[in-house]
PDB file of N, CA and C in Angstrom:
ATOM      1  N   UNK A   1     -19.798 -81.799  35.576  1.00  0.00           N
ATOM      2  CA  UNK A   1     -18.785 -81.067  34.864  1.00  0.00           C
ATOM      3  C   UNK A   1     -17.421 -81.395  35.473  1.00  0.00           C
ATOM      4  N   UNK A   2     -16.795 -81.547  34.643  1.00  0.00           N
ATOM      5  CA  UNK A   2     -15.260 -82.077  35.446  1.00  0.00           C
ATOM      6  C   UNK A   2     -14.376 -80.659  35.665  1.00  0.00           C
ATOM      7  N   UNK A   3     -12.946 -81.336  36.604  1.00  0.00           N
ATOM      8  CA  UNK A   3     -12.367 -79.835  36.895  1.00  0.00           C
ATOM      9  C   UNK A   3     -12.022 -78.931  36.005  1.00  0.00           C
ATOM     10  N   UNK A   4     -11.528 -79.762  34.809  1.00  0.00           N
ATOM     11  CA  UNK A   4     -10.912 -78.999  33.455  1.00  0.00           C
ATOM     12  C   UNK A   4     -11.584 -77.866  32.923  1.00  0.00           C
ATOM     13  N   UNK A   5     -13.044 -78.635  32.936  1.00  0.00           N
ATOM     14  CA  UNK A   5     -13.868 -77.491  32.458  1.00  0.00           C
ATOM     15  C   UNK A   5     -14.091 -76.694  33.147  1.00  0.00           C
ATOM     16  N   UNK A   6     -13.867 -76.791  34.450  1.00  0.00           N
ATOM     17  CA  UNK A   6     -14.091 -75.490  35.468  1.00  0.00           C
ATOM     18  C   UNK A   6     -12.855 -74.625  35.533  1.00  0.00           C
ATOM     19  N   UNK A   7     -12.025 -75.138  35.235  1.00  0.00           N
ATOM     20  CA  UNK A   7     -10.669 -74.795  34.859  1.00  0.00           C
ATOM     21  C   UNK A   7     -10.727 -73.929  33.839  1.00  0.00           C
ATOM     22  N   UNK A   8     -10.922 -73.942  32.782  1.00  0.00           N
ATOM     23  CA  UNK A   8     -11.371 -73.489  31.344  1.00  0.00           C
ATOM     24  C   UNK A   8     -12.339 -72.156  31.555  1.00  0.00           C
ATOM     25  N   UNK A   9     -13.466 -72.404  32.111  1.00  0.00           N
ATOM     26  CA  UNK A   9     -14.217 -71.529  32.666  1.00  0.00           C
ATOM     27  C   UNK A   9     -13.243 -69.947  33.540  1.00  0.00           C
ATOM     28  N   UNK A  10     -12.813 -70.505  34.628  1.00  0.00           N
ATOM     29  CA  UNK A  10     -12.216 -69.492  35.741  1.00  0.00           C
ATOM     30  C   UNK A  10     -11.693 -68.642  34.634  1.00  0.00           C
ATOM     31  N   UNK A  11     -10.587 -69.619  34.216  1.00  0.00           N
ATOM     32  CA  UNK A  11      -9.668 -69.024  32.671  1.00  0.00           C
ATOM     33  C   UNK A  11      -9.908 -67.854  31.941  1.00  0.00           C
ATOM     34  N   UNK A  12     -11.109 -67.893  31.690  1.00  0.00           N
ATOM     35  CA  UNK A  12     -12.114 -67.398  30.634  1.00  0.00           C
ATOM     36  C   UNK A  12     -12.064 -66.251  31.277  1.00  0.00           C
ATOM     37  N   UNK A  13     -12.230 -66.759  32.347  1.00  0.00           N
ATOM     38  CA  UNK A  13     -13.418 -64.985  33.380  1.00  0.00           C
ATOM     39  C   UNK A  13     -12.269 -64.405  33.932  1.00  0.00           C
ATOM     40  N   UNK A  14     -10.811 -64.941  34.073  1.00  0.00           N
ATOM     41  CA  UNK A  14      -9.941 -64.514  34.588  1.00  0.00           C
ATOM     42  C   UNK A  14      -9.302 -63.285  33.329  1.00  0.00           C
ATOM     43  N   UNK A  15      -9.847 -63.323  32.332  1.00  0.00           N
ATOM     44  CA  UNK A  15      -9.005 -62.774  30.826  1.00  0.00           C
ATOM     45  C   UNK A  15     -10.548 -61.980  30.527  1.00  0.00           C
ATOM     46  N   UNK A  16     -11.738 -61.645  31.337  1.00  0.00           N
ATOM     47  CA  UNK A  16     -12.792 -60.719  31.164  1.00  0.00           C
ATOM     48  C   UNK A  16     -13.594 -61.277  30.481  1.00  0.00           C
ATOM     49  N   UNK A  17     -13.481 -62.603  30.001  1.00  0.00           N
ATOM     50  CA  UNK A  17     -14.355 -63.219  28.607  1.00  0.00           C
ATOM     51  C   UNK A  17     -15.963 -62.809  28.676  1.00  0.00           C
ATOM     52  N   UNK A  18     -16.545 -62.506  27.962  1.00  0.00           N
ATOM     53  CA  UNK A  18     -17.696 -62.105  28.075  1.00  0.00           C
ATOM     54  C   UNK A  18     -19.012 -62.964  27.824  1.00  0.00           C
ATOM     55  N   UNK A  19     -20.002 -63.222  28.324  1.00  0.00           N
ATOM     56  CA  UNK A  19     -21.156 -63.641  27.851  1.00  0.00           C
ATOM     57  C   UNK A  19     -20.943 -65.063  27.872  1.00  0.00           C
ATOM     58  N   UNK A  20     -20.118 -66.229  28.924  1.00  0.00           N
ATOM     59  CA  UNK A  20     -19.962 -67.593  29.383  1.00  0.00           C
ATOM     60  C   UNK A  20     -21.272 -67.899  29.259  1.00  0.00           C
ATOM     61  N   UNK A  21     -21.352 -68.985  28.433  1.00  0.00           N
ATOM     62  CA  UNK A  21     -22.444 -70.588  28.557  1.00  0.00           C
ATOM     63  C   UNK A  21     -21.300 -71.650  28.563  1.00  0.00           C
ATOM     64  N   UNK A  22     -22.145 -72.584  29.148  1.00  0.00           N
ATOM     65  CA  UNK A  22     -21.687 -73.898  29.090  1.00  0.00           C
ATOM     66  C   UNK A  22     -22.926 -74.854  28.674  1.00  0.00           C
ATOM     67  N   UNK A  23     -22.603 -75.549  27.355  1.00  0.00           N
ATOM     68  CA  UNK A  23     -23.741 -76.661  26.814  1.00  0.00           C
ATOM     69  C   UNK A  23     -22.871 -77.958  27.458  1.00  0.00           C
ATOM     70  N   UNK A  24     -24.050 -78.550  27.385  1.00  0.00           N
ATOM     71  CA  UNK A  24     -24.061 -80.109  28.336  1.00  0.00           C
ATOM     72  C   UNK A  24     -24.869 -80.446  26.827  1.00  0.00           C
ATOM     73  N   UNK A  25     -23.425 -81.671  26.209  1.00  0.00           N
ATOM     74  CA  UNK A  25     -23.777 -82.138  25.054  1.00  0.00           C
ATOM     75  C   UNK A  25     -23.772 -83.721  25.200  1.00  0.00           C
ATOM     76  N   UNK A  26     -24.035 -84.203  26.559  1.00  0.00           N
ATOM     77  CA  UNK A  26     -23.655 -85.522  26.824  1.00  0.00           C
ATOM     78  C   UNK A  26     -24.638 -86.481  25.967  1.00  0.00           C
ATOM     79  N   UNK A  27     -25.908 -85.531  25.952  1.00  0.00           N
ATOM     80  CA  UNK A  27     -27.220 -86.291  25.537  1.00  0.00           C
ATOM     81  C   UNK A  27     -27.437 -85.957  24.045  1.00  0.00           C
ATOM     82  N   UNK A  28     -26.374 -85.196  23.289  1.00  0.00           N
ATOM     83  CA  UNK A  28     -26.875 -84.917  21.434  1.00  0.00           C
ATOM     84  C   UNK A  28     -25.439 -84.974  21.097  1.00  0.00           C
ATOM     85  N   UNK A  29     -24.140 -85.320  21.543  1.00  0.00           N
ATOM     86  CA  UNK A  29     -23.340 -85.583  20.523  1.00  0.00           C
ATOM     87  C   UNK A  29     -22.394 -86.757  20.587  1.00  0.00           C
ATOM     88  N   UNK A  30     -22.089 -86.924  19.865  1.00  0.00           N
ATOM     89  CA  UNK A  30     -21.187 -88.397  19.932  1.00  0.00           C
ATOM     90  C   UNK A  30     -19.225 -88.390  20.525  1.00  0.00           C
ATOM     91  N   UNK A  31     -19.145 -86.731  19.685  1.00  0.00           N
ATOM     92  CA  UNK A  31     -17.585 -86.693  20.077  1.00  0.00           C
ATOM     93  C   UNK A  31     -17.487 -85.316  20.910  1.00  0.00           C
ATOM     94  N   UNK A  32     -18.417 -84.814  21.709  1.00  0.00           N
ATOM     95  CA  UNK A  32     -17.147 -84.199  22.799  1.00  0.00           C
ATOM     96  C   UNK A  32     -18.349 -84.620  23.842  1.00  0.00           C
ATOM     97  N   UNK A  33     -18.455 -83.679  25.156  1.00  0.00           N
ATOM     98  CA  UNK A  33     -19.560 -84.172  26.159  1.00  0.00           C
ATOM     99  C   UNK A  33     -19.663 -82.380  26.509  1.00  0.00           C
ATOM    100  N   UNK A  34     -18.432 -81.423  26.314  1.00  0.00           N
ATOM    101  CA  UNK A  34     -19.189 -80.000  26.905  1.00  0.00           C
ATOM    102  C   UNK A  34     -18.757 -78.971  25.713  1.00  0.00           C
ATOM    103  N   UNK A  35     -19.223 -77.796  25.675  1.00  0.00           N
ATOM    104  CA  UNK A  35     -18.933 -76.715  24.975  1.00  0.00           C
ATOM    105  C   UNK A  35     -19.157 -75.467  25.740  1.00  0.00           C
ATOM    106  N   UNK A  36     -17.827 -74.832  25.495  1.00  0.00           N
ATOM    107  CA  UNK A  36     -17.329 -73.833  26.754  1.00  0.00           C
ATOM    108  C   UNK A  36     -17.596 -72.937  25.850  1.00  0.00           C
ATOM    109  N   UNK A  37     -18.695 -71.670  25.426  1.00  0.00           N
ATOM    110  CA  UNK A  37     -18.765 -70.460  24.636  1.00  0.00           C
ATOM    111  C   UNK A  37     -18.320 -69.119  25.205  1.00  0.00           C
ATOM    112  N   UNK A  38     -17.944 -68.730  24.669  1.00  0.00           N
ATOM    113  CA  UNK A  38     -17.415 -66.777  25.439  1.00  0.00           C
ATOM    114  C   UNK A  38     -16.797 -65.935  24.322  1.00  0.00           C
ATOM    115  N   UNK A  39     -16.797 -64.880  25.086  1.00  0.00           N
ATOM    116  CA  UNK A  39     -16.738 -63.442  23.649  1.00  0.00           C
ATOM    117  C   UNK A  39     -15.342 -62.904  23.774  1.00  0.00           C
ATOM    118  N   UNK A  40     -15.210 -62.430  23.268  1.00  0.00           N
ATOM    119  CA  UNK A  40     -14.482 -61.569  23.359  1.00  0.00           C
ATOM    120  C   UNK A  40     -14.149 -59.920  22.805  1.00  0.00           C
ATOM    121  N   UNK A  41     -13.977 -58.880  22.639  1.00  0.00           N
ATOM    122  CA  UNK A  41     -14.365 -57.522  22.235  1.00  0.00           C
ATOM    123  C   UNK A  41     -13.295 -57.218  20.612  1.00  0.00           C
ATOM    124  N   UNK A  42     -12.284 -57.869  20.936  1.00  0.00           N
ATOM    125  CA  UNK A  42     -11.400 -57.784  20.005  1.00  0.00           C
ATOM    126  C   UNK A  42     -10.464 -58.731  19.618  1.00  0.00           C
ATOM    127  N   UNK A  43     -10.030 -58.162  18.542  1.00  0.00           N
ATOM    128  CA  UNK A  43      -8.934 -59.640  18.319  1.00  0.00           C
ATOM    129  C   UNK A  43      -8.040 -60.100  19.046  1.00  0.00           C
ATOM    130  N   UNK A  44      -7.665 -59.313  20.018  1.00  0.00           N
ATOM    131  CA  UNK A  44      -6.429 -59.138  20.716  1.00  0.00           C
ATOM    132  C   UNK A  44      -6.871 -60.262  22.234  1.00  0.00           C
ATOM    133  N   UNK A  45      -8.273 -59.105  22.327  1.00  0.00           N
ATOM    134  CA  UNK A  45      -9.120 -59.800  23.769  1.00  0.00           C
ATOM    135  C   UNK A  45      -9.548 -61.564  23.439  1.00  0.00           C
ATOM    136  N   UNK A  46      -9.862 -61.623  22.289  1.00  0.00           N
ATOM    137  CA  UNK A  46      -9.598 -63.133  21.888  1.00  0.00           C
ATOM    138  C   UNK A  46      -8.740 -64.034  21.891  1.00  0.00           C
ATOM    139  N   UNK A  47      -7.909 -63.828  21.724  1.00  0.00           N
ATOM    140  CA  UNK A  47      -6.802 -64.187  21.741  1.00  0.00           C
ATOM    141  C   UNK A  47      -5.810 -64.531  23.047  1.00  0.00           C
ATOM    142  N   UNK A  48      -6.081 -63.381  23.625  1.00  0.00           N
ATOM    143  CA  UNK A  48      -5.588 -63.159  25.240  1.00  0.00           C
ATOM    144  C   UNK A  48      -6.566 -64.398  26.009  1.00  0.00           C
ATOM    145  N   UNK A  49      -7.952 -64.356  25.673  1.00  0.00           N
ATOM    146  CA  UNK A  49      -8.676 -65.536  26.696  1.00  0.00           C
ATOM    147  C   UNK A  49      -8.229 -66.819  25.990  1.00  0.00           C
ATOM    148  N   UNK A  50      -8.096 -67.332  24.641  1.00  0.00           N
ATOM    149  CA  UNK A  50      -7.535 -68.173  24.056  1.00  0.00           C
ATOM    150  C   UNK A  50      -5.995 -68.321  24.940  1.00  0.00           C
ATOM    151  N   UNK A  51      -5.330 -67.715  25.243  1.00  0.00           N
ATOM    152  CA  UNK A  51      -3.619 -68.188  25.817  1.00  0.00           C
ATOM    153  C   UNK A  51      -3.720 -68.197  27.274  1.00  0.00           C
ATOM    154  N   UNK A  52      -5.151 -67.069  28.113  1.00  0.00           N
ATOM    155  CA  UNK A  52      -5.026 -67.694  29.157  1.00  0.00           C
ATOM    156  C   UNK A  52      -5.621 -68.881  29.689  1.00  0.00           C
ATOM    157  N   UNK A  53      -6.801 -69.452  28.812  1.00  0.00           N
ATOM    158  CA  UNK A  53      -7.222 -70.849  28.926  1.00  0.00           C
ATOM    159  C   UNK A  53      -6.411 -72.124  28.733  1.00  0.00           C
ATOM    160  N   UNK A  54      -5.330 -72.092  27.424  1.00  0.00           N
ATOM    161  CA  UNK A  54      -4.349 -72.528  27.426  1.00  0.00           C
ATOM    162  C   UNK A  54      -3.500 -72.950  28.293  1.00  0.00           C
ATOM    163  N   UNK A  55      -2.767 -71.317  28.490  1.00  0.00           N
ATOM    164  CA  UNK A  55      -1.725 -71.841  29.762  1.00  0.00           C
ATOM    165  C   UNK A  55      -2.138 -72.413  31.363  1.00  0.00           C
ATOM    166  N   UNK A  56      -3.429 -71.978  31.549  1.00  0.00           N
ATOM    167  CA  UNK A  56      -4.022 -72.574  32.848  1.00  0.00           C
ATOM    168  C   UNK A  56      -4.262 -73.677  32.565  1.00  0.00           C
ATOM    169  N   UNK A  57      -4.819 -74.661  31.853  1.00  0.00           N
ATOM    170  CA  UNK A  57      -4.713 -76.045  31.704  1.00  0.00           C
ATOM    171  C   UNK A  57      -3.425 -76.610  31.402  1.00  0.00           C
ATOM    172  N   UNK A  58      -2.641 -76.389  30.859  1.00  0.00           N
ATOM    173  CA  UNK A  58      -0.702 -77.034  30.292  1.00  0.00           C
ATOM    174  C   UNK A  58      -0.853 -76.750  31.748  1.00  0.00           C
ATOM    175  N   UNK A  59      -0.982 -75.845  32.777  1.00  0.00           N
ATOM    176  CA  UNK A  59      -0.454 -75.903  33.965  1.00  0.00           C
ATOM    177  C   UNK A  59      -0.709 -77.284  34.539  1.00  0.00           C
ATOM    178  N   UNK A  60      -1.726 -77.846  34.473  1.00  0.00           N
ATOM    179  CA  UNK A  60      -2.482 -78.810  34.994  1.00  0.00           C
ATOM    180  C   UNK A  60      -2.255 -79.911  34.066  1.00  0.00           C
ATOM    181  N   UNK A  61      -1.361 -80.019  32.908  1.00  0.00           N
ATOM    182  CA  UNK A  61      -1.009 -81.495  32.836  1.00  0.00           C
ATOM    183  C   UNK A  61      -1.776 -81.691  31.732  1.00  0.00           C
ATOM    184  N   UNK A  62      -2.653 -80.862  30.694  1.00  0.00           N
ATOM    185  CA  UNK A  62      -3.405 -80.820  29.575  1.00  0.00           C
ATOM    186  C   UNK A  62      -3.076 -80.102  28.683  1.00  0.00           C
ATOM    187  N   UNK A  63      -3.011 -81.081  27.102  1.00  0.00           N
ATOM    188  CA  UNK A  63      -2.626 -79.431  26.404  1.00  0.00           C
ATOM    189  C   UNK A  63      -3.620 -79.549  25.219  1.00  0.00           C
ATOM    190  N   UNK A  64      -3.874 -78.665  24.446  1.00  0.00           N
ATOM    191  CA  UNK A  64      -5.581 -78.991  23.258  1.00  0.00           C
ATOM    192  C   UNK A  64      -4.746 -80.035  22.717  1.00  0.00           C
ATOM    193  N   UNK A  65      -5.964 -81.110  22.095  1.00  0.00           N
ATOM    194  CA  UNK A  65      -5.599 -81.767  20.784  1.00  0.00           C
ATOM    195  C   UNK A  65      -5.251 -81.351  19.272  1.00  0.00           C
ATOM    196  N   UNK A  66      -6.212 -79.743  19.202  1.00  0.00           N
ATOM    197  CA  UNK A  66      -6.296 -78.578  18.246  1.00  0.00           C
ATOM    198  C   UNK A  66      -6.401 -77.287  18.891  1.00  0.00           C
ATOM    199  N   UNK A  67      -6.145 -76.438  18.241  1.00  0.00           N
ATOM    200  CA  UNK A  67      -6.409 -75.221  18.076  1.00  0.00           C
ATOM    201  C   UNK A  67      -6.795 -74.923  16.463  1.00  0.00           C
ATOM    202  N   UNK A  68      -7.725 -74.141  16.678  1.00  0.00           N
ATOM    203  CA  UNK A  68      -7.935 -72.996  15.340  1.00  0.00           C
ATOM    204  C   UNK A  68      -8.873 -72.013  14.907  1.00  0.00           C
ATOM    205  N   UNK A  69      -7.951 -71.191  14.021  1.00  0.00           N
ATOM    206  CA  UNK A  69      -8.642 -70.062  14.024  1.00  0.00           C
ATOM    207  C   UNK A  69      -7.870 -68.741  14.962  1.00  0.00           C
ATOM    208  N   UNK A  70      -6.671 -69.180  15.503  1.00  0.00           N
ATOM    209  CA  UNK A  70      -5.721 -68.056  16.530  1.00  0.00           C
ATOM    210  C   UNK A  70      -5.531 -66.652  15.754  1.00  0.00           C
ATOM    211  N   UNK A  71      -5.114 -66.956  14.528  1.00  0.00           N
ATOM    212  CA  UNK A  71      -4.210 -65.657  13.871  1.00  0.00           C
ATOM    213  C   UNK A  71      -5.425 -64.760  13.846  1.00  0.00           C
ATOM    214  N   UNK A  72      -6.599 -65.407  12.840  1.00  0.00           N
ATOM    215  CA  UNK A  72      -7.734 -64.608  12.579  1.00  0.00           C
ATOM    216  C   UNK A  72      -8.503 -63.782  13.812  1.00  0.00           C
ATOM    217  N   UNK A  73      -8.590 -64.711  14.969  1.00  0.00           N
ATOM    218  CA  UNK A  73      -9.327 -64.322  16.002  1.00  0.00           C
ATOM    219  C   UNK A  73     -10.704 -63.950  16.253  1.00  0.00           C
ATOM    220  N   UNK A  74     -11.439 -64.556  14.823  1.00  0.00           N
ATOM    221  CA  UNK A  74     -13.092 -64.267  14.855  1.00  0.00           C
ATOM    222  C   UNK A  74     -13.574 -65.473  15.448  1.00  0.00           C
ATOM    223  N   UNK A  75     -13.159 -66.426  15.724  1.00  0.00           N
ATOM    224  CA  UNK A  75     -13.688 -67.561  16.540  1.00  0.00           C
ATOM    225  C   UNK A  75     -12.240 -68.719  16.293  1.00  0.00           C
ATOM    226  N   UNK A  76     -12.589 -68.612  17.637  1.00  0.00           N
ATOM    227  CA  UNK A  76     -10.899 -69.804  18.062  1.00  0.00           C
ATOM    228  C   UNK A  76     -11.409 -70.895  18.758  1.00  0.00           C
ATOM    229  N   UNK A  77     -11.341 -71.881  18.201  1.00  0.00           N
ATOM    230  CA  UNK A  77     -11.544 -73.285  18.716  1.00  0.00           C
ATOM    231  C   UNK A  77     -10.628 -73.771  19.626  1.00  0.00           C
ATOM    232  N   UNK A  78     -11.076 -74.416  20.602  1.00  0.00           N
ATOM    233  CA  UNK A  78      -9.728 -75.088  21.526  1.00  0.00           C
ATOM    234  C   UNK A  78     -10.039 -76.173  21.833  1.00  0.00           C
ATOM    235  N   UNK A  79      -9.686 -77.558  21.105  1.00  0.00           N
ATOM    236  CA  UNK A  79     -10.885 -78.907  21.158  1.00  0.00           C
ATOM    237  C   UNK A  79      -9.585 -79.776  22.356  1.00  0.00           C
ATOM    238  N   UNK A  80     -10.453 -79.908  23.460  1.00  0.00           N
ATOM    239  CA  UNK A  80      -9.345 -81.069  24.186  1.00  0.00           C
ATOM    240  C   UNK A  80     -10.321 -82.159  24.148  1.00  0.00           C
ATOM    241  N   UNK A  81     -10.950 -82.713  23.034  1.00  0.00           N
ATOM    242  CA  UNK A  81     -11.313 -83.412  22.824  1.00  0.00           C
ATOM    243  C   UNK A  81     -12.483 -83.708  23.971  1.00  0.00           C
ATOM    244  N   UNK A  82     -12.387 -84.096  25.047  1.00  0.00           N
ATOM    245  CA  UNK A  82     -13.736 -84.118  26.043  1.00  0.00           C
ATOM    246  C   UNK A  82     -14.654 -82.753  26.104  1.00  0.00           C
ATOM    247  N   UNK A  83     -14.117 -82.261  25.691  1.00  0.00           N
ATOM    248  CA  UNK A  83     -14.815 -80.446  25.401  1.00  0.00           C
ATOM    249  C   UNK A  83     -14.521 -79.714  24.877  1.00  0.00           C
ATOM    250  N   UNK A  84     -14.652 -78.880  24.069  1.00  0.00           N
ATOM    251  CA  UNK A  84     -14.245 -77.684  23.216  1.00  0.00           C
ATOM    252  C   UNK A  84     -14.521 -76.476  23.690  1.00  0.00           C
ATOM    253  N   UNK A  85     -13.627 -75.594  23.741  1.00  0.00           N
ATOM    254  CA  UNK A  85     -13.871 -73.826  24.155  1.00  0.00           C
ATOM    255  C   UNK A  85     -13.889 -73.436  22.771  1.00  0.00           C
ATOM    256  N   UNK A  86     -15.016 -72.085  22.671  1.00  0.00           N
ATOM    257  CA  UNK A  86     -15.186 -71.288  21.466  1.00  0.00           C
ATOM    258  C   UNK A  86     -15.040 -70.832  21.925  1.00  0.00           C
ATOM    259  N   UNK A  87     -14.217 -69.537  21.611  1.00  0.00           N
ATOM    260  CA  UNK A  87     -13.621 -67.673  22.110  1.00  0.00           C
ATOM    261  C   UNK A  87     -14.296 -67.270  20.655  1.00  0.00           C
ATOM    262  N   UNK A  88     -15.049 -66.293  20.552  1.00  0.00           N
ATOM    263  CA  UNK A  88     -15.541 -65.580  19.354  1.00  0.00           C
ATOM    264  C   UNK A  88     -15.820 -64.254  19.962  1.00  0.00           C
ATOM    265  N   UNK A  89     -15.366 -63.642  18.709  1.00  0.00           N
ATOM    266  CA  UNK A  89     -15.350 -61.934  18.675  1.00  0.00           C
ATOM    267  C   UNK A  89     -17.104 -61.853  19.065  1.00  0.00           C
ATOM    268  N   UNK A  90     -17.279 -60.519  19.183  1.00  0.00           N
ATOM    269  CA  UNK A  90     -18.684 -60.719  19.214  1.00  0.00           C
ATOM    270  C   UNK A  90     -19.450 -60.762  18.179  1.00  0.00           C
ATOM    271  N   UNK A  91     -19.206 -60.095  17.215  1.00  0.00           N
ATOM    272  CA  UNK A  91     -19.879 -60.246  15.718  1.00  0.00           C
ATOM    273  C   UNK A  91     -19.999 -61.534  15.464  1.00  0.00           C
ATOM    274  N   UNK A  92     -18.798 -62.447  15.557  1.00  0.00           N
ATOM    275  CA  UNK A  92     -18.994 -63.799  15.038  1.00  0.00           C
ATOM    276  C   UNK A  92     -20.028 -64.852  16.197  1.00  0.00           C
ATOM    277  N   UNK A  93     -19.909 -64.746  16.691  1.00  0.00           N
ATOM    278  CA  UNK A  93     -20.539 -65.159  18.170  1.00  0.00           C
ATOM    279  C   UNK A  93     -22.529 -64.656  17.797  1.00  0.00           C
ATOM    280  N   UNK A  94     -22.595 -63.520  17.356  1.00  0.00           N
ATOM    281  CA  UNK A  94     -23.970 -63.200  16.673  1.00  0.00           C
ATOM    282  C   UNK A  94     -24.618 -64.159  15.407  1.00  0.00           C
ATOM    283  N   UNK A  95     -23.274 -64.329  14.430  1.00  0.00           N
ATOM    284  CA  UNK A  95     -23.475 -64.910  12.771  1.00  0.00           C
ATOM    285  C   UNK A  95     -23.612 -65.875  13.511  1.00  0.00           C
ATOM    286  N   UNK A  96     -22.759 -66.979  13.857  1.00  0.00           N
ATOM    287  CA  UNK A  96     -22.607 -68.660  14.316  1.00  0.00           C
ATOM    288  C   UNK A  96     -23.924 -68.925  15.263  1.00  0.00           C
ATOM    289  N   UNK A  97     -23.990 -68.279  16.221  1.00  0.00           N
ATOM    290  CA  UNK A  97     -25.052 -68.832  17.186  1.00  0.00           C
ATOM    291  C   UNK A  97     -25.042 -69.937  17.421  1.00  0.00           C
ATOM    292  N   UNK A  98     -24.095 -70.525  17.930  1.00  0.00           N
ATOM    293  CA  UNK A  98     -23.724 -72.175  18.428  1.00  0.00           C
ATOM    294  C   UNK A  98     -25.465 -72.596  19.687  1.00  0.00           C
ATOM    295  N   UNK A  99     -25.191 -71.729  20.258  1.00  0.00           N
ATOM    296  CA  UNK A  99     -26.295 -72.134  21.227  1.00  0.00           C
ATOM    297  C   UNK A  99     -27.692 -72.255  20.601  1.00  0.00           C
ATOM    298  N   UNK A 100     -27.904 -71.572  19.028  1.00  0.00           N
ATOM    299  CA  UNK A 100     -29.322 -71.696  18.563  1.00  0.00           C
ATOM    300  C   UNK A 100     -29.012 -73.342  17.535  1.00  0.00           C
ATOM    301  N   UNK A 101     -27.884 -73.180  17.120  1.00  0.00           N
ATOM    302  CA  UNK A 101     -27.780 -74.639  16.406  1.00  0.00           C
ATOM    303  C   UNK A 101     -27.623 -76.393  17.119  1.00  0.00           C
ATOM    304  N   UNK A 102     -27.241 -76.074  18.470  1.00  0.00           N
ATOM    305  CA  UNK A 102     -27.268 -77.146  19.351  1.00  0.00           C
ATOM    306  C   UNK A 102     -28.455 -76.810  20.712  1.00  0.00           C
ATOM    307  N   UNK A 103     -29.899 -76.784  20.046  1.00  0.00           N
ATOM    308  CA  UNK A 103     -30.384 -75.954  21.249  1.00  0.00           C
ATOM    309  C   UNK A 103     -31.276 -77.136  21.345  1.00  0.00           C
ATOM    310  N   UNK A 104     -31.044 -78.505  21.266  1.00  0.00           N
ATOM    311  CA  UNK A 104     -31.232 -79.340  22.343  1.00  0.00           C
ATOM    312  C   UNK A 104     -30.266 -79.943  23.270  1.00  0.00           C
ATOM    313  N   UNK A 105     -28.916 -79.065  23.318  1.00  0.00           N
ATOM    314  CA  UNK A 105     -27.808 -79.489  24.411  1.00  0.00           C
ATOM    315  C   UNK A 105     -28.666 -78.410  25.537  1.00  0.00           C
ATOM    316  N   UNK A 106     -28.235 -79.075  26.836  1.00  0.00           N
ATOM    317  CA  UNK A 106     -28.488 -78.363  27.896  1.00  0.00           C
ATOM    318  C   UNK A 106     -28.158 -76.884  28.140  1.00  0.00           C
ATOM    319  N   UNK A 107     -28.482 -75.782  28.797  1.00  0.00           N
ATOM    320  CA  UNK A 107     -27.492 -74.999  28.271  1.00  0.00           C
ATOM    321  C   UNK A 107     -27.469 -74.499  29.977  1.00  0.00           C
ATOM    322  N   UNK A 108     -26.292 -73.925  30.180  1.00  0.00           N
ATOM    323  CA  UNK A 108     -26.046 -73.357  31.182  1.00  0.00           C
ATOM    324  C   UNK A 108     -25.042 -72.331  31.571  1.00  0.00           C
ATOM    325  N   UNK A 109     -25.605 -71.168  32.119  1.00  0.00           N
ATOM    326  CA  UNK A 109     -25.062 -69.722  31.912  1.00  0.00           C
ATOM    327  C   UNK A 109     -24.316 -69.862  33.194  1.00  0.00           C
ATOM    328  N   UNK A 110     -23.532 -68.756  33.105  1.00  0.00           N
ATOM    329  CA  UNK A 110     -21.649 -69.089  33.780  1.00  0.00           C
ATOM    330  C   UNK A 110     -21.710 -67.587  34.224  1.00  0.00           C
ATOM    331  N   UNK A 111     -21.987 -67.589  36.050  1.00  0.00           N
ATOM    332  CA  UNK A 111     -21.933 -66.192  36.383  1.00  0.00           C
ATOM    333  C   UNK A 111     -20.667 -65.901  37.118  1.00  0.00           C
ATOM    334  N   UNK A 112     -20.324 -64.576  37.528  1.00  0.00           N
ATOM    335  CA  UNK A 112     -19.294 -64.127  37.828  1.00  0.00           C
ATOM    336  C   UNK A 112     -18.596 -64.632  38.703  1.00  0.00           C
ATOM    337  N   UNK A 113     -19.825 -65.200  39.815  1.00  0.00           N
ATOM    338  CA  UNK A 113     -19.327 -65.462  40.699  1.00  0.00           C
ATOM    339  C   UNK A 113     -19.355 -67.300  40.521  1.00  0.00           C
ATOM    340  N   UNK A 114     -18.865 -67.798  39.575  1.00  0.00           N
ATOM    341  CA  UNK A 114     -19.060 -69.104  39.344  1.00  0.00           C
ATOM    342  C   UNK A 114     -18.258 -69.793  39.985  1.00  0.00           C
ATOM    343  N   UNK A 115     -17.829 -71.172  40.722  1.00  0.00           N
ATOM    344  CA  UNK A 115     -17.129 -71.516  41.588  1.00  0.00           C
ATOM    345  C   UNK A 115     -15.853 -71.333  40.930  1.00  0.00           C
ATOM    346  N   UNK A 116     -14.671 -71.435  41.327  1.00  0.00           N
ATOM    347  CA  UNK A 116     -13.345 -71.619  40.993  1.00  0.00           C
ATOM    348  C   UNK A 116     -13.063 -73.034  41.329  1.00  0.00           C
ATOM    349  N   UNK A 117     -11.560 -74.160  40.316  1.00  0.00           N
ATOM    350  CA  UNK A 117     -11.967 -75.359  40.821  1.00  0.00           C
ATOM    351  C   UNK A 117     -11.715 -75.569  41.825  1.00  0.00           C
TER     352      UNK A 117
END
């Protein structure tokens, strides 16, 4: 996993994000290599882990290739192209089930105490 994504991660947990996986898509997809998943409670709390993942990477010299989905806040994409963060409300995070539709990517759960980079 590279720093970014650990970067992305801290981010996450630094803004309360809830319920972190990380898929390892090196071996089933062609265009990214990770997928950063996490919840969030509300639109607001979505949003908030969406700008602090953001601004902690622009800190570091990265900024997304995309965003989308901000205003709505039921699932916000953040593609820097080598990996994508999903922030999803929790309802949407239930409907989508990214982890049951890519569930031959690796999957790996993201605890509290997960390293910082």
């Amino acid at each position: 996993m590279t720093a970014s994504v650990r970067k992305a991660i801290q981010a996450a947990q630094d803004r309360k994000a809830l319920n972190l996986s990380l898929l390892d898509l090196h071996e089933v997809s062609s265009f990214t290599d990770w997928f950063v998943i996490c919840s969030g409670t509300s639109t607001r709390h979505t949003q908030a882990i969406c700008d602090g993942i953001v601004e902690t990477l622009r800190k570091s010299g990265l900024t997304p290739a995309h965003v989308e989905g901000y205003a709505r806040a039921e699932w916000i994409l953040i593609d820097y192209l080598s990996f994508v963060v999903h922030v999803f409300h929790e309802r949407a995070r239930l409907f989508y089930d990214l982890e049951r539709l890519w569930k031959n990517a690796r999957r790996m759960e993201i605890s509290e105490s997960f390293p910082a980079p």
